[in-house]
C-alpha atoms as a PDB file:
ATOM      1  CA  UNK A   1       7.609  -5.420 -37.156  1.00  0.00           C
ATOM      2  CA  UNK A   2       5.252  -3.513 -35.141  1.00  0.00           C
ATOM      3  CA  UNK A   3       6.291   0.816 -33.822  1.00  0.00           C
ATOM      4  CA  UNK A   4       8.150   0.278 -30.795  1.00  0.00           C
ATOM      5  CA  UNK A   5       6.339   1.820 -27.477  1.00  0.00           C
ATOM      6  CA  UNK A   6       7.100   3.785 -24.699  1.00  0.00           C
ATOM      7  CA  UNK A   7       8.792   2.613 -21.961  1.00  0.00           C
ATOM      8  CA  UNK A   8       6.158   3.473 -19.367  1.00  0.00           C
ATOM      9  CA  UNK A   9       3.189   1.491 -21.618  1.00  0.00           C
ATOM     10  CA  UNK A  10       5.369  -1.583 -21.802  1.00  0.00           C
ATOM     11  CA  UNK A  11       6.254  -1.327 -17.711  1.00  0.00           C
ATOM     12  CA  UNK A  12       2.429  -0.801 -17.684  1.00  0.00           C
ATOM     13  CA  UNK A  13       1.487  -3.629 -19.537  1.00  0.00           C
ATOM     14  CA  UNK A  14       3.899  -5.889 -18.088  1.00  0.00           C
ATOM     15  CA  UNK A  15       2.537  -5.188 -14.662  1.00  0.00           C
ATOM     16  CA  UNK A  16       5.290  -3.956 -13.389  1.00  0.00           C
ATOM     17  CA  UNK A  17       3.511  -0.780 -12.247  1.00  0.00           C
ATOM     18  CA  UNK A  18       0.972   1.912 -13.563  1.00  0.00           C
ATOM     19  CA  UNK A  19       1.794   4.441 -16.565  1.00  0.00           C
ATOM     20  CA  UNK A  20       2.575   7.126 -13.279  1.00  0.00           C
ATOM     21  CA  UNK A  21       4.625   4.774 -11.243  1.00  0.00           C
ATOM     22  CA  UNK A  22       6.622   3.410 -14.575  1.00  0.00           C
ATOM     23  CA  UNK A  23       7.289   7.137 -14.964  1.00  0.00           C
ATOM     24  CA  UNK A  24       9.035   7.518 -11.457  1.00  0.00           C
ATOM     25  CA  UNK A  25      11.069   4.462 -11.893  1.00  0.00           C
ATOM     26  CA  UNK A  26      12.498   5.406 -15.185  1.00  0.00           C
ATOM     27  CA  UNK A  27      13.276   9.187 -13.326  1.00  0.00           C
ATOM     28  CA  UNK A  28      14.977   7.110 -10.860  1.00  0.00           C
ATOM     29  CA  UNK A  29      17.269   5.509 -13.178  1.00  0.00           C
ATOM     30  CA  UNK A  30      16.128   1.713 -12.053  1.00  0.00           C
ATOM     31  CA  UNK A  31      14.942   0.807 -16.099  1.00  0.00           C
ATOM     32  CA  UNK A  32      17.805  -0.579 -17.950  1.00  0.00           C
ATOM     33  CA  UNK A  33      17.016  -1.104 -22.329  1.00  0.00           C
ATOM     34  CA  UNK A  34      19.987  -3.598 -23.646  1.00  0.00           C
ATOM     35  CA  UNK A  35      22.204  -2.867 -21.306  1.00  0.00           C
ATOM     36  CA  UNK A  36      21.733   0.788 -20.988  1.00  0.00           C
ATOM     37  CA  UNK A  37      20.219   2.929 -18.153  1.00  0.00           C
ATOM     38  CA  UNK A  38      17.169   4.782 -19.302  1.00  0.00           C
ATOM     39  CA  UNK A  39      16.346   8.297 -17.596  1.00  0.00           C
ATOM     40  CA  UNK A  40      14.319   9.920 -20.699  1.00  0.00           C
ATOM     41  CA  UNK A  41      10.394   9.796 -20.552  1.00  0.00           C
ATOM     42  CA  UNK A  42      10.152   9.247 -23.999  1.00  0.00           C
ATOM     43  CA  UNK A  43      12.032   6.585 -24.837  1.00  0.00           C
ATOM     44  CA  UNK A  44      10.666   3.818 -27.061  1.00  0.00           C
ATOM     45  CA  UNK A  45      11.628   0.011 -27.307  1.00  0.00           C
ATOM     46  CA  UNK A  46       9.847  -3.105 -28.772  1.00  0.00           C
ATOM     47  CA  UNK A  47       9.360  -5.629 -25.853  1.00  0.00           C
ATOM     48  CA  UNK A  48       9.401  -8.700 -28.358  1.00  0.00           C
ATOM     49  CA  UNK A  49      13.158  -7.750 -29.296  1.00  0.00           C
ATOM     50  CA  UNK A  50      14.439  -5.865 -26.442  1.00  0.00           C
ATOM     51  CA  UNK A  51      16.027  -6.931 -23.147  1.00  0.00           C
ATOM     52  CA  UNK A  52      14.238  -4.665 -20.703  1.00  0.00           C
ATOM     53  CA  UNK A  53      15.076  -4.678 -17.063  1.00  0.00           C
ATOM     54  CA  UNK A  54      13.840  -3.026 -14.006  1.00  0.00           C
ATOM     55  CA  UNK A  55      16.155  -3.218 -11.153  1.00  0.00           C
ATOM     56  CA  UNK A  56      18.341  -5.610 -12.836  1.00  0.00           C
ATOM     57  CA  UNK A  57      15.599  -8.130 -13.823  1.00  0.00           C
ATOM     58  CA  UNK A  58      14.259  -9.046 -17.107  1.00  0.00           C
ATOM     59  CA  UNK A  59      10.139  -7.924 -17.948  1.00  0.00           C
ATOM     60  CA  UNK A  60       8.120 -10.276 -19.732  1.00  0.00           C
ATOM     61  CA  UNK A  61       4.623  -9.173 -21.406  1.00  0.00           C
ATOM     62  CA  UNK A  62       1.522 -11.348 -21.147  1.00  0.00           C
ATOM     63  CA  UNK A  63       2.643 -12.533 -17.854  1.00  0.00           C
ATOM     64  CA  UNK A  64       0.142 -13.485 -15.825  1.00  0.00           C
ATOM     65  CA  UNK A  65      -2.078 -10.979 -13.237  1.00  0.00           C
ATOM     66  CA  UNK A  66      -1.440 -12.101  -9.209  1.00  0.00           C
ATOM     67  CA  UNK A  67      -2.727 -10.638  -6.232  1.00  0.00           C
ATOM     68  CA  UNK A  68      -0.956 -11.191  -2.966  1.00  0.00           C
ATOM     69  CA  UNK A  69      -2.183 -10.539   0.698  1.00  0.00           C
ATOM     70  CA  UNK A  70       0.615 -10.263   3.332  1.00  0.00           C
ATOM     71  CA  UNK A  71       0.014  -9.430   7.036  1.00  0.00           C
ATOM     72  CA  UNK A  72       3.540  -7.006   7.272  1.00  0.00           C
ATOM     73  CA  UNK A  73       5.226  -7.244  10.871  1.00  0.00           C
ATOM     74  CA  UNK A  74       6.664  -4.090  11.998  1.00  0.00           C
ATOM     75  CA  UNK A  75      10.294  -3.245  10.940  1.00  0.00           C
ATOM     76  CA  UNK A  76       9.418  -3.997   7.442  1.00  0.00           C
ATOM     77  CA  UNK A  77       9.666  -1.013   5.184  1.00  0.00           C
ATOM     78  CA  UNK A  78       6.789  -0.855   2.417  1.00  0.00           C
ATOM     79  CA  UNK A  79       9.052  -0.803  -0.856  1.00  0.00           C
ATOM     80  CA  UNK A  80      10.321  -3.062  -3.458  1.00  0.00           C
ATOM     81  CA  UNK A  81      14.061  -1.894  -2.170  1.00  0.00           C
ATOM     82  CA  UNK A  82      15.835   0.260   0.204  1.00  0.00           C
ATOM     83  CA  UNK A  83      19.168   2.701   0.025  1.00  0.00           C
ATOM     84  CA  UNK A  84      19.334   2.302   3.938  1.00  0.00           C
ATOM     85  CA  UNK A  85      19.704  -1.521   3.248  1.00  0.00           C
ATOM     86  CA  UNK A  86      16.402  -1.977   6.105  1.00  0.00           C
ATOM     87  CA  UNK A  87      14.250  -5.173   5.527  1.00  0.00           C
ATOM     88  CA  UNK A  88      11.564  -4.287   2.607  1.00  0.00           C
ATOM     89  CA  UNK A  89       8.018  -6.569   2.136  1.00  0.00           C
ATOM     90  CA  UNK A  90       9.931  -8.388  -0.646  1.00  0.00           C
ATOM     91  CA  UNK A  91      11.645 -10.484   1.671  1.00  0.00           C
ATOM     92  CA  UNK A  92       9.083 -11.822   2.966  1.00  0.00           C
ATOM     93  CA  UNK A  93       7.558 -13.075  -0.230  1.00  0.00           C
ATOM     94  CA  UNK A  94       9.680 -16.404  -0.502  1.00  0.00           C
ATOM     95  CA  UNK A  95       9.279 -18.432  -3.498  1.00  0.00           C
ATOM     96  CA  UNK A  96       7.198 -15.797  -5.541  1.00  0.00           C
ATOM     97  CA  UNK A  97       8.333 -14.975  -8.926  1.00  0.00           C
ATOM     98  CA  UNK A  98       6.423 -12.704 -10.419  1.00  0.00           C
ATOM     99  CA  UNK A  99       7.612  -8.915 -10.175  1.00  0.00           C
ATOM    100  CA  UNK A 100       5.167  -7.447  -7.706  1.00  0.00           C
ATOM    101  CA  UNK A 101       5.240  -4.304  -5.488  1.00  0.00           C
ATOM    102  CA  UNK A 102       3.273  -2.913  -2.632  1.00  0.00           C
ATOM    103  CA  UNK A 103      -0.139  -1.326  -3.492  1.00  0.00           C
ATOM    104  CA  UNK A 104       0.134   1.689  -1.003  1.00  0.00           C
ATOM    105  CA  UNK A 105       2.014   2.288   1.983  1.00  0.00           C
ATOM    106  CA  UNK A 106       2.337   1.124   5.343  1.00  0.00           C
ATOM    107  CA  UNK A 107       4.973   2.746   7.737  1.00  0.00           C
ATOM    108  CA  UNK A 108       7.797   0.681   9.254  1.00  0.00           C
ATOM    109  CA  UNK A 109       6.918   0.874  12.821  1.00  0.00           C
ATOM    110  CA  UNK A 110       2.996   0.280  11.457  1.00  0.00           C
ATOM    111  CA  UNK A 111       1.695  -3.671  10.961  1.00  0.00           C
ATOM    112  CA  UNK A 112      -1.167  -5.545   9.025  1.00  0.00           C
ATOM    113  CA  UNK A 113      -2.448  -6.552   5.841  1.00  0.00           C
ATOM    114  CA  UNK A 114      -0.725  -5.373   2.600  1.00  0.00           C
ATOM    115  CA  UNK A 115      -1.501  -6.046  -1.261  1.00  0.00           C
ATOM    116  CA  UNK A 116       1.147  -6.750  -3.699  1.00  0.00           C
ATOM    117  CA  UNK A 117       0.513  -7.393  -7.577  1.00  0.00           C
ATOM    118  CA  UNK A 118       1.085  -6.867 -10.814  1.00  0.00           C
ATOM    119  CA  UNK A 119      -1.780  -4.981 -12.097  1.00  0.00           C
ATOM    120  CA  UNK A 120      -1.381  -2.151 -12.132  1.00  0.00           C
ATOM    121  CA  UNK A 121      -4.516  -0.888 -13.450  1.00  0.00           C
ATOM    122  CA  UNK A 122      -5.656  -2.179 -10.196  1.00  0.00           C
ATOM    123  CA  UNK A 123      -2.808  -0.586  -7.844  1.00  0.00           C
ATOM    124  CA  UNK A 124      -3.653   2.655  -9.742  1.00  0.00           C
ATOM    125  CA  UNK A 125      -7.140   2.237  -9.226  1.00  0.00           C
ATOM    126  CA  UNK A 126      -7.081   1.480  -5.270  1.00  0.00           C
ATOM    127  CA  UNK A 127      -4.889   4.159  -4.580  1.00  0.00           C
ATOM    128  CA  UNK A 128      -6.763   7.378  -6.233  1.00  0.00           C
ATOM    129  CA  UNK A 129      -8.507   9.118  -3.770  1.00  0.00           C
ATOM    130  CA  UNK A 130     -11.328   9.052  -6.078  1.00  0.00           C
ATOM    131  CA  UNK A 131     -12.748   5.644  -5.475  1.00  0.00           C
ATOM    132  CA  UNK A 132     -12.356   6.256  -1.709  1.00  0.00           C
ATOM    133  CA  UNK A 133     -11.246   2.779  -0.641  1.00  0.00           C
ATOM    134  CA  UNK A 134     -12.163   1.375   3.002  1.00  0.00           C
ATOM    135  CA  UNK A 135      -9.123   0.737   5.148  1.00  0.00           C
ATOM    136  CA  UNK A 136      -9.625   0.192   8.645  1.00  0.00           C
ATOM    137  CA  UNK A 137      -7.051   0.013  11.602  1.00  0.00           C
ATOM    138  CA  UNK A 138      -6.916  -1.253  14.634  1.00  0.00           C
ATOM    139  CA  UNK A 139      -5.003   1.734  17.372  1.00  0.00           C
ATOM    140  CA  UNK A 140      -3.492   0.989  20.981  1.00  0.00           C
ATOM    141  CA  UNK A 141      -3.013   4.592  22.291  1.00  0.00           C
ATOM    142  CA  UNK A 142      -2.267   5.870  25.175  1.00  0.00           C
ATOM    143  CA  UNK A 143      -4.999   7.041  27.213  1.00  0.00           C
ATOM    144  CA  UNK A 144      -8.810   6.690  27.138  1.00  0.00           C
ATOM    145  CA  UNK A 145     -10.542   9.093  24.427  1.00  0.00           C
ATOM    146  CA  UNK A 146     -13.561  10.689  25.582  1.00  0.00           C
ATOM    147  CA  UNK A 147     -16.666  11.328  23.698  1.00  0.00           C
ATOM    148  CA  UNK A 148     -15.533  14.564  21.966  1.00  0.00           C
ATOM    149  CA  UNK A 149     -12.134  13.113  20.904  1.00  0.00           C
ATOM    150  CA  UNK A 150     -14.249  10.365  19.304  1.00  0.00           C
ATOM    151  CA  UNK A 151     -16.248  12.643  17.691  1.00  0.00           C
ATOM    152  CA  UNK A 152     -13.655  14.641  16.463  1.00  0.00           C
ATOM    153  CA  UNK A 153     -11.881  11.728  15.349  1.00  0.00           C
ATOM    154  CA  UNK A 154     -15.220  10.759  13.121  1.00  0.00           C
ATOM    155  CA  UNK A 155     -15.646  14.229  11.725  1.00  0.00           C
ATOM    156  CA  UNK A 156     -12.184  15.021  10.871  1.00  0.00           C
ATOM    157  CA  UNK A 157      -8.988  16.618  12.000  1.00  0.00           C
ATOM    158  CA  UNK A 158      -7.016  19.393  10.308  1.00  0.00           C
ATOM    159  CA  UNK A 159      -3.674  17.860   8.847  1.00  0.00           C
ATOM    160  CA  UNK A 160      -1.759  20.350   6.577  1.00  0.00           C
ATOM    161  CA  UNK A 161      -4.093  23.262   6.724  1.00  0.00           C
ATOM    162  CA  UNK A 162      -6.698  20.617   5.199  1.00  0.00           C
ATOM    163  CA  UNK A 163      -9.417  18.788   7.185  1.00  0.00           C
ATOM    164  CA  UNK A 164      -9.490  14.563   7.060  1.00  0.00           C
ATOM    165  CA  UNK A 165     -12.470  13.142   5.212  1.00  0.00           C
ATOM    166  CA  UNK A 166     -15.186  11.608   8.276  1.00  0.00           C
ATOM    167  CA  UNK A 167     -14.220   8.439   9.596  1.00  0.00           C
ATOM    168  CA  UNK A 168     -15.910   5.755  10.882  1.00  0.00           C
ATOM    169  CA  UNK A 169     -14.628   5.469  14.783  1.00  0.00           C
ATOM    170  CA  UNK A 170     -15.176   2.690  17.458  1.00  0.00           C
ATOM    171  CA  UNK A 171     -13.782   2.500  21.091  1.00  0.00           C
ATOM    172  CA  UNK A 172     -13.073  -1.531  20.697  1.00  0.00           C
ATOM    173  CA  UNK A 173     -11.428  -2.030  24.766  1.00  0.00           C
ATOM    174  CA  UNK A 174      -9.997  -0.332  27.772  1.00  0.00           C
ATOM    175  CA  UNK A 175      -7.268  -1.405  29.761  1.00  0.00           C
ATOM    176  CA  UNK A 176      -4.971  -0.155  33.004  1.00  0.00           C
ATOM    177  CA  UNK A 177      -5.452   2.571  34.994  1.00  0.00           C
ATOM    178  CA  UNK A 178      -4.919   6.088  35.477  1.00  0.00           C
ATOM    179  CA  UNK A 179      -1.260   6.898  34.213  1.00  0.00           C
ATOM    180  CA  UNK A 180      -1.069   3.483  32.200  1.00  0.00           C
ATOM    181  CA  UNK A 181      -4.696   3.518  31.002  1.00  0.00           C
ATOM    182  CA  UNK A 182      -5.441   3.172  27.457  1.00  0.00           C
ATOM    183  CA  UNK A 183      -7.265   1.767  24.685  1.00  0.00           C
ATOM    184  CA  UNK A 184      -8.108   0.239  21.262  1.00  0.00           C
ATOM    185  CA  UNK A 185      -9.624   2.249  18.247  1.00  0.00           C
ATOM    186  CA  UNK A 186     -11.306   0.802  15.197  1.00  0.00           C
ATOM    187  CA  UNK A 187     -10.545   3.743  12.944  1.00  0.00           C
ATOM    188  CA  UNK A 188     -12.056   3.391   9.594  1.00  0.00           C
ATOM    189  CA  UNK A 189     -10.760   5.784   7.056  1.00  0.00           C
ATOM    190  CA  UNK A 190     -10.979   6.731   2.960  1.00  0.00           C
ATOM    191  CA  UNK A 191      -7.638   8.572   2.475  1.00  0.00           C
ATOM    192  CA  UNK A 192      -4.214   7.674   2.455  1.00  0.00           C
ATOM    193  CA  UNK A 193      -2.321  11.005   4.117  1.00  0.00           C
ATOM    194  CA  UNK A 194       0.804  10.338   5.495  1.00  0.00           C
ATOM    195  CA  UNK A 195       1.015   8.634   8.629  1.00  0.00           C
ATOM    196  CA  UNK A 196      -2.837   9.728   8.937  1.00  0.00           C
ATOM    197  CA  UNK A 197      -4.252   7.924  11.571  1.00  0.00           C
ATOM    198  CA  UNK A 198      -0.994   8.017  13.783  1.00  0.00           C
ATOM    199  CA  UNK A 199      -1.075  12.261  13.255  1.00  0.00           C
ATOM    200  CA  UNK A 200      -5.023  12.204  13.488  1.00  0.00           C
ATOM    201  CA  UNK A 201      -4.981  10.365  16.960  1.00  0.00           C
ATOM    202  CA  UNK A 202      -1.759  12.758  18.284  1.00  0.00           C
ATOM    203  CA  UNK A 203      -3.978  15.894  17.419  1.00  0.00           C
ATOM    204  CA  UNK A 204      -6.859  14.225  19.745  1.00  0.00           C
ATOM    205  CA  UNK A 205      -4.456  13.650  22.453  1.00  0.00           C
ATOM    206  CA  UNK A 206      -3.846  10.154  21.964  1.00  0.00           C
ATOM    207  CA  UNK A 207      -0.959   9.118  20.717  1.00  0.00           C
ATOM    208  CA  UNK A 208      -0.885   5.311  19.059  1.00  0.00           C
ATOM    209  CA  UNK A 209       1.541   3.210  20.672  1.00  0.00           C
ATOM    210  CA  UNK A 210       0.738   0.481  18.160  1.00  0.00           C
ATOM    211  CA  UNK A 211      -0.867   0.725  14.923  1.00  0.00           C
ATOM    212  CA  UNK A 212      -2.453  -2.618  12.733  1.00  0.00           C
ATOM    213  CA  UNK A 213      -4.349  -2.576   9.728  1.00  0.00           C
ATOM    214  CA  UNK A 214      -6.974  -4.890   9.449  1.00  0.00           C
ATOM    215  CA  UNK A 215      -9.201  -4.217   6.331  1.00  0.00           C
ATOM    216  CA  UNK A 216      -8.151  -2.855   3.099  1.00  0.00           C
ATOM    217  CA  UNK A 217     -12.126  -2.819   1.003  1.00  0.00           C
ATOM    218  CA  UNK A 218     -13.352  -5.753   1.257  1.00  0.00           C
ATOM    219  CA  UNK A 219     -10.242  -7.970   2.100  1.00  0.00           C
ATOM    220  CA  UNK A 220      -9.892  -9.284   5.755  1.00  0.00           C
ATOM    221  CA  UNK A 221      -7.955 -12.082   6.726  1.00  0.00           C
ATOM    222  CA  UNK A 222      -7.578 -12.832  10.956  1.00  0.00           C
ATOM    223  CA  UNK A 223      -5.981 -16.090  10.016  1.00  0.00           C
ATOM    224  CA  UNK A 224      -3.201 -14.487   8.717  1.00  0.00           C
ATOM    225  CA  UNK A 225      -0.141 -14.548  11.025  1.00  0.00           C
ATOM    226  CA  UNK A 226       2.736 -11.434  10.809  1.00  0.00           C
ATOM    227  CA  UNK A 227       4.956 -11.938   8.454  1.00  0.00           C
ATOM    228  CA  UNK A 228       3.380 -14.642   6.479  1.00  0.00           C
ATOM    229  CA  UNK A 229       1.205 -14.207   2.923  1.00  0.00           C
ATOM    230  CA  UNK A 230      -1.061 -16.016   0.862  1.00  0.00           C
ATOM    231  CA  UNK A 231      -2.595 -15.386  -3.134  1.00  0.00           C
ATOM    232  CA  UNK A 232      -6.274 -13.966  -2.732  1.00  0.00           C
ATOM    233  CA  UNK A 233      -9.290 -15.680  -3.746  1.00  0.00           C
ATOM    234  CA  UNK A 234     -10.557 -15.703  -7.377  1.00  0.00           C
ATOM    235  CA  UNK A 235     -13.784 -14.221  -5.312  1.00  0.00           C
ATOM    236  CA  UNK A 236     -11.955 -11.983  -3.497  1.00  0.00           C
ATOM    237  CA  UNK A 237     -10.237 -10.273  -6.508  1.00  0.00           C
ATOM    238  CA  UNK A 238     -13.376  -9.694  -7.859  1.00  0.00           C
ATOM    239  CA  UNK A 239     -14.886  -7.578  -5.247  1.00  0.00           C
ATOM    240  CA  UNK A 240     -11.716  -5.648  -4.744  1.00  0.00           C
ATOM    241  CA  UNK A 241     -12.192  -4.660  -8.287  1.00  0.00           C
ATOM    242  CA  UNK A 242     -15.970  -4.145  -7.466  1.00  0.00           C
ATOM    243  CA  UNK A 243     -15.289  -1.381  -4.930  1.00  0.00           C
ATOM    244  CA  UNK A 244     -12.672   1.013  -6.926  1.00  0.00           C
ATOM    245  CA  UNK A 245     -14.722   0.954 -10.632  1.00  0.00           C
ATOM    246  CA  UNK A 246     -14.624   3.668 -12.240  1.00  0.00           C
END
């Protein structure tokens, strides 16, 4: 009989989550060993023997890796449950078995393309700042930004005391006039602040009335209608992991 493991390396291995997310669930009291709630870091169990659960259902090793692209509709929050009882991204994943979860964030009034899996070497991966992943949006705010706004946009904007990474910023369309004027950003950015390209366009002037990502790396998809999701591309998993190596 092989030394049991911990907890988070199973969860880990399973693809459940990464070692760091594994960590949070067990804090929040969602891993379950035979029956009993686990809340300590280090607690050990052998997954050929033991009935481990997360959220009530049963983790299997070995199972297999999937990558899922969803285009999330607003009202959606981006988690695999909710204590307000709100619709998550899960429901929307009919007929898929495997336990996945969201790869990043993307806020409830926000819309667009989401990844869910079960590696999470990978989630871990595309979300460190490190790597500096793509992710581009597509803004309706209010008003037209001028030049300077642009620019500032592109160079950065102090959030938090701390200054935004450049981004990459295009004025796509114009529309109405004078007090209902406005217009579309391509906003291309490397960071995942919160609510960053919502706060960055409010400290411009502009507020976003609607918000829709459109490119996370190297994964696009304007086929893809709100609300519905499809399994990426053998090819298309293999560039994602292309553009966060270490």
């Amino acid at each position: 009989m092989r030394e049991p493991l911990r907890l988070q390396k199973i969860l880990s291995a399973a693809g459940v989550a990464s070692r760091r997310g594994a960590e949070e669930l067990i804090r929040q009291g969602r891993v379950s060993v035979n029956g009993v709630t686990v809340g300590e870091l280090g607690t050990r169990a052998d997954p050929d023997r033991d009935d481990i659960r997360v959220d009530g259902r049963r983790i299997t090793t070995g199972s297999r890796r999937r990558y899922v692209l969803l285009n999330k509709p607003r009202g959606y929050v981006t988690t695999r449950r909710d204590p307000q009882g709100r619709p998550t991204v899960m429901d929307l994943l009919q007929g898929v078995r495997e336990y996945l979860y969201p790869v990043g964030r993307l806020d409830s009034d926000s819309e667009g393309l989401l990844l869910l899996t079960n590696d999470g070497d990978l989630a871990a991966r595309l979300t460190h700042p490190r790597h500096e992943v793509e992710r581009t949006y597509h803004a309706i705010v209010r008003g037209v930004p001028d030049r300077r706004a642009l620019d500032r946009l592109a160079r950065g904007i102090v959030l938090d005391g701390r200054r935004t990474a450049p981004a990459l910023v295009r004025l796509l369309e114009k529309f109405g006039h004078r007090a209902n004027a406005g217009a579309v950003l391509s906003i291309t950015i490397r960071e995942g602040r919160h609510r960053q390209v919502r706060r960055m366009c409010e400290a411009v002037g502009h507020p976003v009335r609607r918000l829709r990502r459109v490119r996370i790396g190297p994964i696009q998809d304007e086929y893809l209608q709100p609300g519905q999701w499809r399994d990426l591309k053998p090819g298309e998993i293999a560039r994602l992991k292309a553009t966060c190596q270490s």
